[in-house]
Protein backbone atom coordinates (compact mmCIF):
# COMPACT_ATOMS: atom_id res chain seq x y z
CA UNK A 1 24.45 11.71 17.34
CA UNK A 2 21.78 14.46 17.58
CA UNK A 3 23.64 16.60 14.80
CA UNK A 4 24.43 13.85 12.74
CA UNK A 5 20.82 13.23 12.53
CA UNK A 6 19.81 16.33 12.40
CA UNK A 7 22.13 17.26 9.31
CA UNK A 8 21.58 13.38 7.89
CA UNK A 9 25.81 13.97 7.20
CA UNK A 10 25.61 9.79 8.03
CA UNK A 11 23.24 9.33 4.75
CA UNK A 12 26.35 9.71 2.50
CA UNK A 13 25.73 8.90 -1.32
CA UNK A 14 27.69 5.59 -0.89
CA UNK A 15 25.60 4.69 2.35
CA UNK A 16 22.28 5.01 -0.21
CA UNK A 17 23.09 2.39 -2.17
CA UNK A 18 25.11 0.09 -0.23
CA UNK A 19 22.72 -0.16 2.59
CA UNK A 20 19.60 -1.06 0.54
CA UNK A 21 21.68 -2.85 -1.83
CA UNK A 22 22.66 -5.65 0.98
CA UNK A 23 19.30 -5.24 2.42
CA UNK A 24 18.07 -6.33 -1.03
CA UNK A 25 20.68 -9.32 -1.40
CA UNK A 26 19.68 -10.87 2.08
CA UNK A 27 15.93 -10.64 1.34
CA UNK A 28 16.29 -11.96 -2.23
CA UNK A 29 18.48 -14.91 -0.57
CA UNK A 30 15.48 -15.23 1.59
CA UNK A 31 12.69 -15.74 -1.02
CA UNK A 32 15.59 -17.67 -3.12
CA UNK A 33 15.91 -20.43 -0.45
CA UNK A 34 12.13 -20.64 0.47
CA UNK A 35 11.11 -21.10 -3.46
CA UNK A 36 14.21 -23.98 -3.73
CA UNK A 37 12.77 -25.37 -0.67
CA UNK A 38 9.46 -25.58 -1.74
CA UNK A 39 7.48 -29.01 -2.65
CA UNK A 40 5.08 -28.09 -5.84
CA UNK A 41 2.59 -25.45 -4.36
CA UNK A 42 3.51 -25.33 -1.13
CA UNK A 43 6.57 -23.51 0.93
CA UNK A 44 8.88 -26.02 3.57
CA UNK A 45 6.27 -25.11 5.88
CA UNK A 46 3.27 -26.57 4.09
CA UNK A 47 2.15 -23.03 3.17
CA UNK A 48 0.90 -22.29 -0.49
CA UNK A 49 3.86 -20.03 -1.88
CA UNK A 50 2.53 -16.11 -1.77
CA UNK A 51 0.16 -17.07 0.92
CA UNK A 52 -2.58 -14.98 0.04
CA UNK A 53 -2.73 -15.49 -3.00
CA UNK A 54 -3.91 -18.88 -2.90
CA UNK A 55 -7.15 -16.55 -2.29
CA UNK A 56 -7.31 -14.88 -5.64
CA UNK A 57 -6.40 -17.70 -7.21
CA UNK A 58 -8.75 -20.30 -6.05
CA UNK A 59 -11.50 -17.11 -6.24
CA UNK A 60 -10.27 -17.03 -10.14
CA UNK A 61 -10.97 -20.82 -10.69
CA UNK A 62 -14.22 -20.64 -8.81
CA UNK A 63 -15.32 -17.97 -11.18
CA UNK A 64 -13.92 -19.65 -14.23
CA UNK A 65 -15.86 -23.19 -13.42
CA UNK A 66 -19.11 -20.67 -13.37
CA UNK A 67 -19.59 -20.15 -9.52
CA UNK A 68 -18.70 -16.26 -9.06
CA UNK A 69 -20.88 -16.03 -5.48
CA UNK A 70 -18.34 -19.25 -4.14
CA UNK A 71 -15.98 -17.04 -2.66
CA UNK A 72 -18.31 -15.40 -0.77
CA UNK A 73 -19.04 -18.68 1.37
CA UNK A 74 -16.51 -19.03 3.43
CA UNK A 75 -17.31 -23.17 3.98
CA UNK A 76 -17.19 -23.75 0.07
CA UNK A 77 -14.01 -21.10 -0.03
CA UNK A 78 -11.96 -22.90 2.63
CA UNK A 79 -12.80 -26.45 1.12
CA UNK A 80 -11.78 -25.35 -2.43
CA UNK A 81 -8.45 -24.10 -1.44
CA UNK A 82 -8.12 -27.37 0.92
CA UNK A 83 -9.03 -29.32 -2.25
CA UNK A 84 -5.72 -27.72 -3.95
CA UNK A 85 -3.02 -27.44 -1.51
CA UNK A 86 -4.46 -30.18 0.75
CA UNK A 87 -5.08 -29.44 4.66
CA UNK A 88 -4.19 -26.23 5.90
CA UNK A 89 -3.65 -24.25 9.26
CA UNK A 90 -4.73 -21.13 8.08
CA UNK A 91 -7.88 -19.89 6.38
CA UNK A 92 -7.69 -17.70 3.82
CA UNK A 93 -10.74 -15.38 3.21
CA UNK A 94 -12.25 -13.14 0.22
CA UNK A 95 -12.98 -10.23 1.39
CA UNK A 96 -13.23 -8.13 -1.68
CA UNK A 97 -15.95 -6.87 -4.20
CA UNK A 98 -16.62 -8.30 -7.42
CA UNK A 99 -14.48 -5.92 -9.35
CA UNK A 100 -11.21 -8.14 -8.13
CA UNK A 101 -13.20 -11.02 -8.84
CA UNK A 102 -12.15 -10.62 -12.92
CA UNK A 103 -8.11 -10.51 -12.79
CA UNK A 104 -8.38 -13.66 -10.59
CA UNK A 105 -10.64 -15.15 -13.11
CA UNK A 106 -7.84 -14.33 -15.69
CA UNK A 107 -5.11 -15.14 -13.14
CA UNK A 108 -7.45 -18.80 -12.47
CA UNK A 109 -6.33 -19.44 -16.08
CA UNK A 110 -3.08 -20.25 -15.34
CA UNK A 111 -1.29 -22.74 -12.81
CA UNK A 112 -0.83 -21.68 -9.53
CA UNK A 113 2.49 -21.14 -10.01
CA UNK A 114 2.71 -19.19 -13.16
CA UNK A 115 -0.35 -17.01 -12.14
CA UNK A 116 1.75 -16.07 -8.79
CA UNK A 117 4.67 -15.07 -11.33
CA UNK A 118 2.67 -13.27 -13.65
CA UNK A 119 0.41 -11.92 -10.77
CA UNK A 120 3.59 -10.19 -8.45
CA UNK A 121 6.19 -9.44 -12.13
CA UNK A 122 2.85 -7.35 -13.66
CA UNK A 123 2.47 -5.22 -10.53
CA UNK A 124 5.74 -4.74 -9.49
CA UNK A 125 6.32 -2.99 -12.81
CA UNK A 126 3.73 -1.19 -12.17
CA UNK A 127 4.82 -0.22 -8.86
CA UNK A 128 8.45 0.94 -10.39
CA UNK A 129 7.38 3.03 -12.84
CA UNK A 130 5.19 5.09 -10.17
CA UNK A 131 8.22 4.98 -8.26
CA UNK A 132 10.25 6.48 -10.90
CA UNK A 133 7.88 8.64 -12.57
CA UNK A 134 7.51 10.42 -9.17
CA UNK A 135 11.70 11.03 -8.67
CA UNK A 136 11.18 12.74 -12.65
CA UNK A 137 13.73 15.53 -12.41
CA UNK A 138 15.75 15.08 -9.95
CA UNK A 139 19.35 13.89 -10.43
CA UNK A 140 19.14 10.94 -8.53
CA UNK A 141 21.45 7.94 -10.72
CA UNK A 142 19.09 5.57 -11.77
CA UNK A 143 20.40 2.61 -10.94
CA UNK A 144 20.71 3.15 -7.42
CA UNK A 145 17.03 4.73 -7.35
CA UNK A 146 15.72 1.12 -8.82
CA UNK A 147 17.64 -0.89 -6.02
CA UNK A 148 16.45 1.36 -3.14
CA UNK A 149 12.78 0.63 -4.81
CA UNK A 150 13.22 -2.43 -4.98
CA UNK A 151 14.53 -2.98 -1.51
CA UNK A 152 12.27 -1.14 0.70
CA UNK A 153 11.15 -4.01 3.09
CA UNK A 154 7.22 -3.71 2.04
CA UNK A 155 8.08 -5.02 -1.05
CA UNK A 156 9.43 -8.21 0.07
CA UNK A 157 6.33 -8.57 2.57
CA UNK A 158 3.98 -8.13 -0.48
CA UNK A 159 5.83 -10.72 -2.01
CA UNK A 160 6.07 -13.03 0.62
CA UNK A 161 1.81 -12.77 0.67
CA UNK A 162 1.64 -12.78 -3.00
CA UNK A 163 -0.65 -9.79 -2.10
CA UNK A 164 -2.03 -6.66 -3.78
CA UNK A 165 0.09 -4.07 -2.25
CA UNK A 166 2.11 -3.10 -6.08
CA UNK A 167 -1.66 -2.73 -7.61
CA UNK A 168 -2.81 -0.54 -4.97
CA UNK A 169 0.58 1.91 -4.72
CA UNK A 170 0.70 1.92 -8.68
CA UNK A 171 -3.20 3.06 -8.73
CA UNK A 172 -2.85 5.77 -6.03
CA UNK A 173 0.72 7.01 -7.52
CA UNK A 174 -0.75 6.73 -11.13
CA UNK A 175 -3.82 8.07 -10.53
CA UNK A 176 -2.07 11.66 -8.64
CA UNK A 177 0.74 11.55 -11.40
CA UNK A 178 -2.11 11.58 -14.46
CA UNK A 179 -4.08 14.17 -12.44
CA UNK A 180 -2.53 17.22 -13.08
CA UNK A 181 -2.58 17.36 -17.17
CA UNK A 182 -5.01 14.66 -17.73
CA UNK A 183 -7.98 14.48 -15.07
CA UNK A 184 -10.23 12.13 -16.83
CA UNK A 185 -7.28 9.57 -16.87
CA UNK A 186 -6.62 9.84 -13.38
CA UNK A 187 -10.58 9.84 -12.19
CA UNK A 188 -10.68 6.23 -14.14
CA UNK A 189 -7.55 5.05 -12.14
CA UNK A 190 -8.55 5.92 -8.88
CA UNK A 191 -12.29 4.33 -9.49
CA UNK A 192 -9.88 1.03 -10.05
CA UNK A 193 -9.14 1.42 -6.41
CA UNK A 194 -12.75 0.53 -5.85
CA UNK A 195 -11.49 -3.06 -5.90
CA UNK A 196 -9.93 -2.26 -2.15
CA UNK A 197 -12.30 0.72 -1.02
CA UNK A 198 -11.02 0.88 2.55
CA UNK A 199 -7.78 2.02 0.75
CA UNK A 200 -9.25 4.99 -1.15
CA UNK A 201 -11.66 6.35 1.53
CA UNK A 202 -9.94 10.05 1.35
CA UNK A 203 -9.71 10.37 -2.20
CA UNK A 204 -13.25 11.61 -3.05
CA UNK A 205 -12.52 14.25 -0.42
CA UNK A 206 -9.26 15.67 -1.91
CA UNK A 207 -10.54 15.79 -4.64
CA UNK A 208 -13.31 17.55 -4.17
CA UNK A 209 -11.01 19.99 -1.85
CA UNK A 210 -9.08 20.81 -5.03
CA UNK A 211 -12.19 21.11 -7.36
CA UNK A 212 -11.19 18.82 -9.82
CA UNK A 213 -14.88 17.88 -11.00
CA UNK A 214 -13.61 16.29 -13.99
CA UNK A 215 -11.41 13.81 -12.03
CA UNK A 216 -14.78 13.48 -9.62
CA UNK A 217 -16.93 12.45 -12.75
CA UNK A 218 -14.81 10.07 -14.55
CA UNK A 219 -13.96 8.48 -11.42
CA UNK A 220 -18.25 8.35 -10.70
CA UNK A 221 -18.77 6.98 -13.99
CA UNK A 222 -16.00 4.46 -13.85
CA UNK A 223 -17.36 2.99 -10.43
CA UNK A 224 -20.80 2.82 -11.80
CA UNK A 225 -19.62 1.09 -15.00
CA UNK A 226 -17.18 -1.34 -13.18
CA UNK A 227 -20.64 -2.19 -11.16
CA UNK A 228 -23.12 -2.74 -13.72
CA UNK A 229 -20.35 -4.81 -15.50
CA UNK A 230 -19.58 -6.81 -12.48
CA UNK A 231 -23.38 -7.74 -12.15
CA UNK A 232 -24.13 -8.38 -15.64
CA UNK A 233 -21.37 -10.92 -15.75
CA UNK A 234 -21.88 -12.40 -11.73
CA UNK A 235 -25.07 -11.25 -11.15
CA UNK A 236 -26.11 -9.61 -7.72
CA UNK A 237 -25.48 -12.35 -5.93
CA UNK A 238 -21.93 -11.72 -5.84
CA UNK A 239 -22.64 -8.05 -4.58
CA UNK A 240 -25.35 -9.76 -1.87
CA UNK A 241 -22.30 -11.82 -1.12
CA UNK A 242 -19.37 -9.64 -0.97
CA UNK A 243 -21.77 -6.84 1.94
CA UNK A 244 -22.95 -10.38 4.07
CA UNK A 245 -19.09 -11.12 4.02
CA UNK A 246 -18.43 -8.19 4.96
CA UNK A 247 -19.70 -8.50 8.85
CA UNK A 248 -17.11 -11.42 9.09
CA UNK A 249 -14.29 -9.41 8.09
CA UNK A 250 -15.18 -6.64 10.58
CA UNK A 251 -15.78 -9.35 13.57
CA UNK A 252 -13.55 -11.91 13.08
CA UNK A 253 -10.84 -10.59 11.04
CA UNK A 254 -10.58 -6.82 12.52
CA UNK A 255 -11.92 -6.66 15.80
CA UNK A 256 -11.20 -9.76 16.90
CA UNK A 257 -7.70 -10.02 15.78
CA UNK A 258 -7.64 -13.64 13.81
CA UNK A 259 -4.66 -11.76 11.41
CA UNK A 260 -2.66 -10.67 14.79
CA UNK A 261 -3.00 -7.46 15.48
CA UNK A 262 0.26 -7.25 15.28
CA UNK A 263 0.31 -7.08 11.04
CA UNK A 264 -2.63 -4.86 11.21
CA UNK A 265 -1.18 -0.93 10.89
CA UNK A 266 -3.80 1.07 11.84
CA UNK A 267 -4.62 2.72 15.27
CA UNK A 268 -7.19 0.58 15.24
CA UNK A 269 -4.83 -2.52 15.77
CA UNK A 270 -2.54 -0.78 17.72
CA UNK A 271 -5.35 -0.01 20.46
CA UNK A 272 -6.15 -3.79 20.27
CA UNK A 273 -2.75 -5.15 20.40
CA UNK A 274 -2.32 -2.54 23.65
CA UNK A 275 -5.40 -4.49 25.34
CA UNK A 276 -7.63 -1.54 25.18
CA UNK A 277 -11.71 -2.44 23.82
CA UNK A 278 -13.14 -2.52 20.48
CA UNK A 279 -15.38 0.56 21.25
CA UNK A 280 -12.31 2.83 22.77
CA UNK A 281 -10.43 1.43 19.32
CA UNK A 282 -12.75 2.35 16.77
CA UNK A 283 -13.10 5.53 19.25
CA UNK A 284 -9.46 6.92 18.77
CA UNK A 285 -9.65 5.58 14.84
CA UNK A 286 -12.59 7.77 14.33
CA UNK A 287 -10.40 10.53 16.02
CA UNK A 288 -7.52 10.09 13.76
CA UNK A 289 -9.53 9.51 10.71
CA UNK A 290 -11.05 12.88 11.33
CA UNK A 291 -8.05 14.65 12.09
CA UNK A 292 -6.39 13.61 9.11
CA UNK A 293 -8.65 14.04 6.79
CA UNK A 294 -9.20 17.66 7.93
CA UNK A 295 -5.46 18.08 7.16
CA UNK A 296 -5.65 16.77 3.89
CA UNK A 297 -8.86 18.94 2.91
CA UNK A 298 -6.65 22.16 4.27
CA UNK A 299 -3.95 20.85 2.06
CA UNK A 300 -5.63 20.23 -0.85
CA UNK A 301 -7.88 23.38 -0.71
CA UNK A 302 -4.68 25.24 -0.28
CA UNK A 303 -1.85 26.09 -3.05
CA UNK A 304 0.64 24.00 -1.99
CA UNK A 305 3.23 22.07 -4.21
CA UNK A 306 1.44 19.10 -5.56
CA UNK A 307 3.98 16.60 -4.70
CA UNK A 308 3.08 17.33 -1.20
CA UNK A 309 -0.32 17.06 -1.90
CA UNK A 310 0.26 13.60 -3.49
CA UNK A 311 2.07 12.49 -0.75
CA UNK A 312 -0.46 13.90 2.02
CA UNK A 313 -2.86 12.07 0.22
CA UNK A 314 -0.91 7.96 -0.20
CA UNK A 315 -0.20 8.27 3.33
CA UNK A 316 -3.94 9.49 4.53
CA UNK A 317 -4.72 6.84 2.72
CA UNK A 318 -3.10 4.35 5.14
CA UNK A 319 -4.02 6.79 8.42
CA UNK A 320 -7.80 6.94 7.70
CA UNK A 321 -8.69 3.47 7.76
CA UNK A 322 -8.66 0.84 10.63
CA UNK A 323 -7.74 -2.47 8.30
CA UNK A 324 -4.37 -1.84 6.52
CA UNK A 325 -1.89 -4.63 6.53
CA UNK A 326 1.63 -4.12 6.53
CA UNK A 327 2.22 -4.99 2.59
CA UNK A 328 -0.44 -2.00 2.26
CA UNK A 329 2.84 -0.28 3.17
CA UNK A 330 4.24 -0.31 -0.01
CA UNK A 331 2.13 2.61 -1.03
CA UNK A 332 4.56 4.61 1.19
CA UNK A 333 7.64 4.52 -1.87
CA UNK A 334 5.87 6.68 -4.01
CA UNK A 335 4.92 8.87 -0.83
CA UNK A 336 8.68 8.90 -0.03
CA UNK A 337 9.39 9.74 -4.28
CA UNK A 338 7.10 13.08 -4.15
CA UNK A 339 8.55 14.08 -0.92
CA UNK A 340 12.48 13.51 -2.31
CA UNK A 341 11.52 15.44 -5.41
CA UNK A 342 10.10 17.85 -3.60
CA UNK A 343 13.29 18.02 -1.26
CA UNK A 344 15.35 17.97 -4.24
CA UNK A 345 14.12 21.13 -5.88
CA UNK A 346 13.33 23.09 -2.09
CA UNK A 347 15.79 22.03 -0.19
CA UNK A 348 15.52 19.53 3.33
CA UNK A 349 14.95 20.89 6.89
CA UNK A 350 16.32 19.59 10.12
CA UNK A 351 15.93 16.10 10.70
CA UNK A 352 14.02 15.70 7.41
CA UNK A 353 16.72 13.73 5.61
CA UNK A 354 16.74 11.24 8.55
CA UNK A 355 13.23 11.04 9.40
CA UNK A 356 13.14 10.05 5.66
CA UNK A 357 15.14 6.66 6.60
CA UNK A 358 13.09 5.90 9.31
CA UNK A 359 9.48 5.73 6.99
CA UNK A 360 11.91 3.79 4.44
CA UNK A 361 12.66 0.83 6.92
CA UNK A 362 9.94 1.03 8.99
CA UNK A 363 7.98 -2.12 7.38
CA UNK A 364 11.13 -4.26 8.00
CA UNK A 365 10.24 -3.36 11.59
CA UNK A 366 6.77 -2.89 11.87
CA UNK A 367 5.28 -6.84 12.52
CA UNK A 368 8.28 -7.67 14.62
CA UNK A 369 7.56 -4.98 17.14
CA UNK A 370 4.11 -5.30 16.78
CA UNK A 371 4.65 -8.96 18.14
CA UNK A 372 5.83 -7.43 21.08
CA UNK A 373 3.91 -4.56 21.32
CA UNK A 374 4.92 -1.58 19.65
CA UNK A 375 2.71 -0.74 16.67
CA UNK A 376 5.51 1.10 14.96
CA UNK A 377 4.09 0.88 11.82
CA UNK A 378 1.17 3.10 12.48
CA UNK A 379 3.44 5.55 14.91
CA UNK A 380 5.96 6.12 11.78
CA UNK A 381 3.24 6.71 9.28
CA UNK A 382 1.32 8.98 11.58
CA UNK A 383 4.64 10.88 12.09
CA UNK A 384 5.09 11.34 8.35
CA UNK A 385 1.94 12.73 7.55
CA UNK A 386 2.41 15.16 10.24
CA UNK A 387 5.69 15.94 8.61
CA UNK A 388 4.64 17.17 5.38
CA UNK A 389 2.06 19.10 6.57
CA UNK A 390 4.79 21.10 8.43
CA UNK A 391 6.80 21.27 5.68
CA UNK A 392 3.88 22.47 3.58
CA UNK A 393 3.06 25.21 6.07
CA UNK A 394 6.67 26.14 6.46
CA UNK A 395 7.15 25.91 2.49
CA UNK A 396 8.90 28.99 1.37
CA UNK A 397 10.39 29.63 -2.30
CA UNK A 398 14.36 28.93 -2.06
CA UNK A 399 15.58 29.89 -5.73
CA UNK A 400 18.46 28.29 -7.03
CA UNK A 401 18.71 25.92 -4.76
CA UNK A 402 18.83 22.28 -5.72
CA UNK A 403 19.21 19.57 -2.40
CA UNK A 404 20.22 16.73 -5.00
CA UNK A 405 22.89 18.66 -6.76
CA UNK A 406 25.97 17.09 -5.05
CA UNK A 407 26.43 13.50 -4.27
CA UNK A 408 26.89 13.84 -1.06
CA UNK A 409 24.03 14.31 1.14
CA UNK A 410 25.78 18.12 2.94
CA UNK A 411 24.16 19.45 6.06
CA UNK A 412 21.02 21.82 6.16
């Protein structure tokens, strides 16, 4: 067993499609039978369809009936989406800044329905081609690359939620892919990722690690613009709103665990769900948090590859902040693209190949084990990051030699 997964000889080229390919039919049954189930709106279970998206949904038609600062009070919130779907167990809150406040205003157009369609087709596609555009160059077939994207189990929890977990991966995989030739581009993706700023906490500080001032200024100039454009068309209010909120969100929703702790993926949550304090929680976070970001800095100050830079950098992402959710997770496929690439072209190390598979399924796992305990989610990603440090320090040139030549996956 050891060998096996030390040499990954069990991920055979057939295994790499069949596996995610059934994984893929069973969850697509899944959402298949609860959208035939359904009753308008609302799952069998008397849940809006996409959960959380009734959210950004009802925030869009609060905006479009001219009351932007609405979802902001939590009272009028809850009663609006009550008004809709009719009484519900579950409250769910708006806990982002204006900027999201104007693709649910265009989303509020629409029905429900179609706007949940439109909402999770428009960033999946996005999500895909970051995907893809990060496995550029190696000789991966594509049609098994699409079905293992399109399979990995955070995908089917972001679509369960009807959450934002496509945007934000497509933002921080678009934003490191435009980098490199075009660093104006990429500074105006990544101040997009101001709509979920928890999320983008370590990209100011890579970037500045790397010196790349030009990324630093449009991304400046894009916040600043997104801000005066969100107030000219809310007004402060919304802003005054959105920070008052924002004590809620920290109390209720993070410390005190009204999500479960167990579908938060953060050390944070995992200190919580253990039973230990809020203080010795936010304690070890700030420990991690620090640690990893002084890992990325080293990286990104340093001259290593750039796919492991990128990749460093999606899964910091994730590491450095105590409120990530486990649909955040799907920011981990194009994390898992640079790395293959990488592997492709340099060649895996012991255990590498396997340790791979583990980050790929780890979502599937991550809330169910959580539920009983073990924060896996946050363990796996934490493990990850650690590995491509290593492999950056160990990084050697290996001419000529080409991991993704064969189709079967041959020992290392």
């Amino acid at each position: 067993m050891r060998d096996q997964l030390k040499s990954a000889t069990w991920l055979t080229a057939e295994r790499l499609w069949r596996y995610p390919a059934i994984l893929l039919f069973l969850l697509s049954a899944a959402a298949g039978m609860l959208a035939v189930t359904a009753k308008g709106d609302l799952d069998a279970f008397g849940r809006p369809l996409g959960t959380d998206f009734s959210e950004i949904w009802i925030a869009g038609t609060e905006v479009d009936q001219g009351h932007p600062g609405q979802p902001y009070d939590n009272a009028a919130h809850f009663a609006a989406q009550e008004a809709h779907f009719g009484a519900l167990d579950a409250y769910y809150v708006w806990p982002y800044p204006p900027y999201f406040l104007v693709p649910a205003a265009l989303l509020g157009l629409l029905p429900y329905l179609p706007a949940l369609v439109v909402w999770q087709s428009a960033t999946l596609a996005l999500y895909l081609v970051c995907v893809l555009a990060g496995l550029r160059g190696t000789r991966l077939p594509i049609a098994p690359t699409i079905i293992a994207a399109l399979a990995f189990p955070a995908v089917f929890i972001n679509l369960g939620h009807g959450q934002n977990g496509f945007l934000t991966a497509a933002l921080l995989a678009g934003g490191l892919l435009a980098l490199r030739h075009r660093p104006l581009v990429a500074g105006l993706i990544f101040a997009l990722l101001a709509y979920k700023p928890h999320l983008g906490l370590v990209v100011p500080a890579a970037l500045l690690a790397a010196g790349q001032w030009r990324a630093i200024a449009a991304a400046a100039v894009g916040i600043a613009a997104m801000t005066l454009a969100t107030i000219a068309a809310f007004g402060v209010a919304t802003w005054q709103g959105f920070f008052s909120g924002a004590h809620f969100t920290q109390t209720v929703i993070l410390e005190q665990g009204a999500l479960g702790f167990d579908k938060v993926q953060s050390v944070f949550a995992a200190v919580r769900l253990l039973g230990g304090a809020v203080p010795l929680a936010y304690a070890l976070q700030a420990v991690t948090t620090a640690a990893t970001l002084a890992a990325l800095i080293g990286l990104w100050h340093s001259r290593a590859d750039w796919r492991l830079k990128a990749a460093a950098l999606i899964t910091a992402s994730l590491l450095a902040t105590p409120y990530v959710l486990d649909y955040d997770m799907v920011a981990l496929a194009p994390a898992l693209a640079f790395i293959i690439l990488h592997g492709c072209e340099k060649g895996f190390g012991p255990f590498e190949k396997s340790a791979l598979a583990i980050v790929w399924v780890a979502p599937l796992f991550a809330r169910p084990l959580g539920s009983i305990g073990l924060p896996l989610g946050v363990i796996v990603m934490a493990g990850f990051f650690a590995g491509i440090i290593h492999r950056a320090l160990r990084e050697m040139p290996q001419a000529g030699r080409n991991a993704c030549e064969t189709a079967e996956t041959r020992p290392t």
